[in-house]
N, C-alpha and C. Protein backbone atom coordinates (compact mmCIF):
# COMPACT_ATOMS: atom_id res chain seq x y z
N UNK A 1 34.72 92.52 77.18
CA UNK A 1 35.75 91.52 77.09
C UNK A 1 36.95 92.02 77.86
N UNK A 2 38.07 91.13 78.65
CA UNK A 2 39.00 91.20 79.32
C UNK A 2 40.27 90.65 78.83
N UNK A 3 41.07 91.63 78.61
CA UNK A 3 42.44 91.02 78.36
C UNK A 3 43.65 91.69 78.72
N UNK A 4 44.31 90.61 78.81
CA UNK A 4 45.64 90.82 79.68
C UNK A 4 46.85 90.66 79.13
N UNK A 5 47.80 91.64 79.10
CA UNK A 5 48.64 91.92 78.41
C UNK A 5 49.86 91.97 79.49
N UNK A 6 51.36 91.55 78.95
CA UNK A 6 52.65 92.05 79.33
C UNK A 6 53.17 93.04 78.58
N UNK A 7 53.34 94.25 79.26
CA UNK A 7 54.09 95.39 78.79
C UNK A 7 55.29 95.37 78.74
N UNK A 8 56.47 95.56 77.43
CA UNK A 8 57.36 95.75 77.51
C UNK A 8 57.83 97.15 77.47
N UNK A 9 59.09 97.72 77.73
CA UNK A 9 59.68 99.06 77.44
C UNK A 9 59.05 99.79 78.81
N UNK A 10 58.37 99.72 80.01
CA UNK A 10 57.80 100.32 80.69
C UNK A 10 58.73 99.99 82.22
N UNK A 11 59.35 101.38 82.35
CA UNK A 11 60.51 101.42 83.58
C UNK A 11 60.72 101.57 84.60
N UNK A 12 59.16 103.09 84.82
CA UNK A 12 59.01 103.94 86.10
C UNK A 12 57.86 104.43 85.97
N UNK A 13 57.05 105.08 87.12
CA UNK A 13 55.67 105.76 87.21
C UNK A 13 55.32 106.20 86.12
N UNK A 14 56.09 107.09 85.48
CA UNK A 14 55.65 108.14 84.38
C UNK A 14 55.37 107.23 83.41
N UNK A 15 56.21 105.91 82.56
CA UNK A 15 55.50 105.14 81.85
C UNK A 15 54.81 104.15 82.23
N UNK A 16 54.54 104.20 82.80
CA UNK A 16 53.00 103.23 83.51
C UNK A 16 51.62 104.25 83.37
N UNK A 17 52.11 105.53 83.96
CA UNK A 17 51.12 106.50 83.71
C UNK A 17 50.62 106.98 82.13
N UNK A 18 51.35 106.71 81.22
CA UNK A 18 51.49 107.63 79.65
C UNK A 18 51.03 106.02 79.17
N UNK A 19 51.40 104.63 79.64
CA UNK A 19 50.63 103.56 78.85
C UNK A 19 48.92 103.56 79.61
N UNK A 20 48.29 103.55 80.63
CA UNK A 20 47.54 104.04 81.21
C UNK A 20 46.84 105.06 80.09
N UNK A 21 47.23 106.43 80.14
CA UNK A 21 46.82 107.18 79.48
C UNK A 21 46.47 107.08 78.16
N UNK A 22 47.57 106.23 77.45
CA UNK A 22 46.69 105.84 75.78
C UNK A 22 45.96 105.02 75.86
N UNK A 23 46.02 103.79 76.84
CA UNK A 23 44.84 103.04 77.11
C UNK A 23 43.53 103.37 76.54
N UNK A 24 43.55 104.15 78.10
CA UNK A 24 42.00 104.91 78.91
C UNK A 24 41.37 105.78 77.47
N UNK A 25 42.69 106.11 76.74
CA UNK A 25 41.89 107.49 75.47
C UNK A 25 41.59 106.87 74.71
N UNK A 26 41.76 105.27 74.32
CA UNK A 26 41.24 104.50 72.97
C UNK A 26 39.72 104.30 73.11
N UNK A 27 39.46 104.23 71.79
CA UNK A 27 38.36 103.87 71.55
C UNK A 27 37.58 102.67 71.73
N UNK A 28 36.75 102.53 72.70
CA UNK A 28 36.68 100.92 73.22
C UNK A 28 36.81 100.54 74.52
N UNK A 29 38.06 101.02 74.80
CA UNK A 29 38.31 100.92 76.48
C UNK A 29 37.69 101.39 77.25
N UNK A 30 37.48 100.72 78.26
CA UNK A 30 35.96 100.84 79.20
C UNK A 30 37.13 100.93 80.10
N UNK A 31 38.09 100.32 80.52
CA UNK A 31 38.40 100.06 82.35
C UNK A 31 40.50 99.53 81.76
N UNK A 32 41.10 100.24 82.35
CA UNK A 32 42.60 100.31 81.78
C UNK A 32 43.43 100.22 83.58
N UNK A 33 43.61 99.17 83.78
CA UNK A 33 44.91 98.89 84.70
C UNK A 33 45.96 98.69 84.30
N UNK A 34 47.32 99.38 84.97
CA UNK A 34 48.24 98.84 84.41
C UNK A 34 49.56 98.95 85.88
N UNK A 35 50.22 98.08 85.41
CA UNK A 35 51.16 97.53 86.79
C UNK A 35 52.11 97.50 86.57
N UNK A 36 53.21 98.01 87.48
CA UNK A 36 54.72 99.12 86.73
C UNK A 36 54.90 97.62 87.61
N UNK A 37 54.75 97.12 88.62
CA UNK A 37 55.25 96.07 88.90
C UNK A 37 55.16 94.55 88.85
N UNK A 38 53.98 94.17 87.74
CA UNK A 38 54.08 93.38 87.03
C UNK A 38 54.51 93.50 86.01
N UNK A 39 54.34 94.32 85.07
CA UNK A 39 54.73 95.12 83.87
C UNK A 39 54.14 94.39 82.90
N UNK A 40 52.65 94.73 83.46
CA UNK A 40 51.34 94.21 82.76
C UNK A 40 50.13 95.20 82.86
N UNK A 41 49.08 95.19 82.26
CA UNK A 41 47.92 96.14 81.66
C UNK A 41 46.40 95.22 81.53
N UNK A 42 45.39 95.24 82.43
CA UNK A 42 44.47 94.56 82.64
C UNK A 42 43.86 95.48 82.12
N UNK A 43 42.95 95.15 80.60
CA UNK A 43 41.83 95.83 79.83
C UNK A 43 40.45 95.52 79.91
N UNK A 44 39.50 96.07 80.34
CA UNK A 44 38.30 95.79 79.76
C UNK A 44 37.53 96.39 79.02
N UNK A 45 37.36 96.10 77.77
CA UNK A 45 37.00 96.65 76.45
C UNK A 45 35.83 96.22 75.68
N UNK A 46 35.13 96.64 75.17
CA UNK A 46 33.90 96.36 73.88
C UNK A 46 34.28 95.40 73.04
N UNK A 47 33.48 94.68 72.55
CA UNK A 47 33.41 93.57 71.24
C UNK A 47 34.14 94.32 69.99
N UNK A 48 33.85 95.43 70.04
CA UNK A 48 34.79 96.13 68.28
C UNK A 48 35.98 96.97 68.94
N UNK A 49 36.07 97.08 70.13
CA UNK A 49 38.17 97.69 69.66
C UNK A 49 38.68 96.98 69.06
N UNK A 50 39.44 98.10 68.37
CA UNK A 50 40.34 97.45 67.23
C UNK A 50 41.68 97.06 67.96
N UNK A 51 41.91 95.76 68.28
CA UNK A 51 43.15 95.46 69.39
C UNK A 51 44.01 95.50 68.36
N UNK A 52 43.76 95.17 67.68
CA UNK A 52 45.59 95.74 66.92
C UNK A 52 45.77 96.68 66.36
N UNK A 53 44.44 97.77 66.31
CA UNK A 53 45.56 99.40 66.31
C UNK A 53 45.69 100.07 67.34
N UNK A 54 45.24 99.25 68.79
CA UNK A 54 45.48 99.63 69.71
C UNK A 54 47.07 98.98 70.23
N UNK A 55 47.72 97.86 69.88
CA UNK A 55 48.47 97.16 69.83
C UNK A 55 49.50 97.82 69.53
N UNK A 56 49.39 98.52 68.46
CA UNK A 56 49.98 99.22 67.21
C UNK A 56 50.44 100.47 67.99
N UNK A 57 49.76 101.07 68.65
CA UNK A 57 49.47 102.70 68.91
C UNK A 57 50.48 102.53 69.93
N UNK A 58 50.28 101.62 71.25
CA UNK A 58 50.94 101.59 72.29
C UNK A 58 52.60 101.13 71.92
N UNK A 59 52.99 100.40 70.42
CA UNK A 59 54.32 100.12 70.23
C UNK A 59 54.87 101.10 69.66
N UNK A 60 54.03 101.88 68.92
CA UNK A 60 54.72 103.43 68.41
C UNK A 60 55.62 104.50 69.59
N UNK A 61 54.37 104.14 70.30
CA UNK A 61 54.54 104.99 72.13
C UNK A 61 56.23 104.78 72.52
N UNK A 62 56.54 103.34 71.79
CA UNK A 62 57.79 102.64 72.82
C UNK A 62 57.15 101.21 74.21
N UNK A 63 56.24 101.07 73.98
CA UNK A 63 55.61 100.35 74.74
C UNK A 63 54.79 98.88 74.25
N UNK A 64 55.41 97.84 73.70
CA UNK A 64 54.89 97.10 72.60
C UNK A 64 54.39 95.87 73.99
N UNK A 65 53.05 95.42 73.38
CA UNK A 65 52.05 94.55 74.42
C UNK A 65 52.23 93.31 73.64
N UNK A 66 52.23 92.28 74.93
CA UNK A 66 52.00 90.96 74.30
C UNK A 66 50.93 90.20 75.44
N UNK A 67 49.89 89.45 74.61
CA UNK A 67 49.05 89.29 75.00
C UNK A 67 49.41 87.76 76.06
N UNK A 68 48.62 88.00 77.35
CA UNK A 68 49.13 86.89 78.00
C UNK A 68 47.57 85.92 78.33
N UNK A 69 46.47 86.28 77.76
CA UNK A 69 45.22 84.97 78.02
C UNK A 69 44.39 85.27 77.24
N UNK A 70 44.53 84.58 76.52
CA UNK A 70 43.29 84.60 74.92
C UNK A 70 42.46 83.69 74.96
């Protein structure tokens, strides 16, 4: 499954790289883009990630996602 998210809180390389990085380490995530200049995150993920403690994880970070095509 594919979904597409707007990243908020994300400023410069390094947080594009560190949302990237919790991405890619969740459980589920197969394929993690993310675009410091859209300031958006193209996922492709398994039928059971848990998107909202992945949701969750990335707003703890400082980085809270809102989903843009459901």
């Amino acid at each position: 499954m594919k979904k597409t998210f707007n990243v908020n809180g994300m400023h410069c390389s390094h947080c594009m790289k560190r949302v990237a990085e919790i991405l890619k380490q969740f459980p589920g995530v197969i394929r993690a883009r993310v675009s410091l200049k859209r300031h958006q995150a193209s996922i492709i993920m398994d039928e059971n990630t848990n998107l909202k403690a992945m949701m969750e994880l990335l707003e703890q970070a400082g980085y809270p996602l809102e989903e843009i095509d459901r």
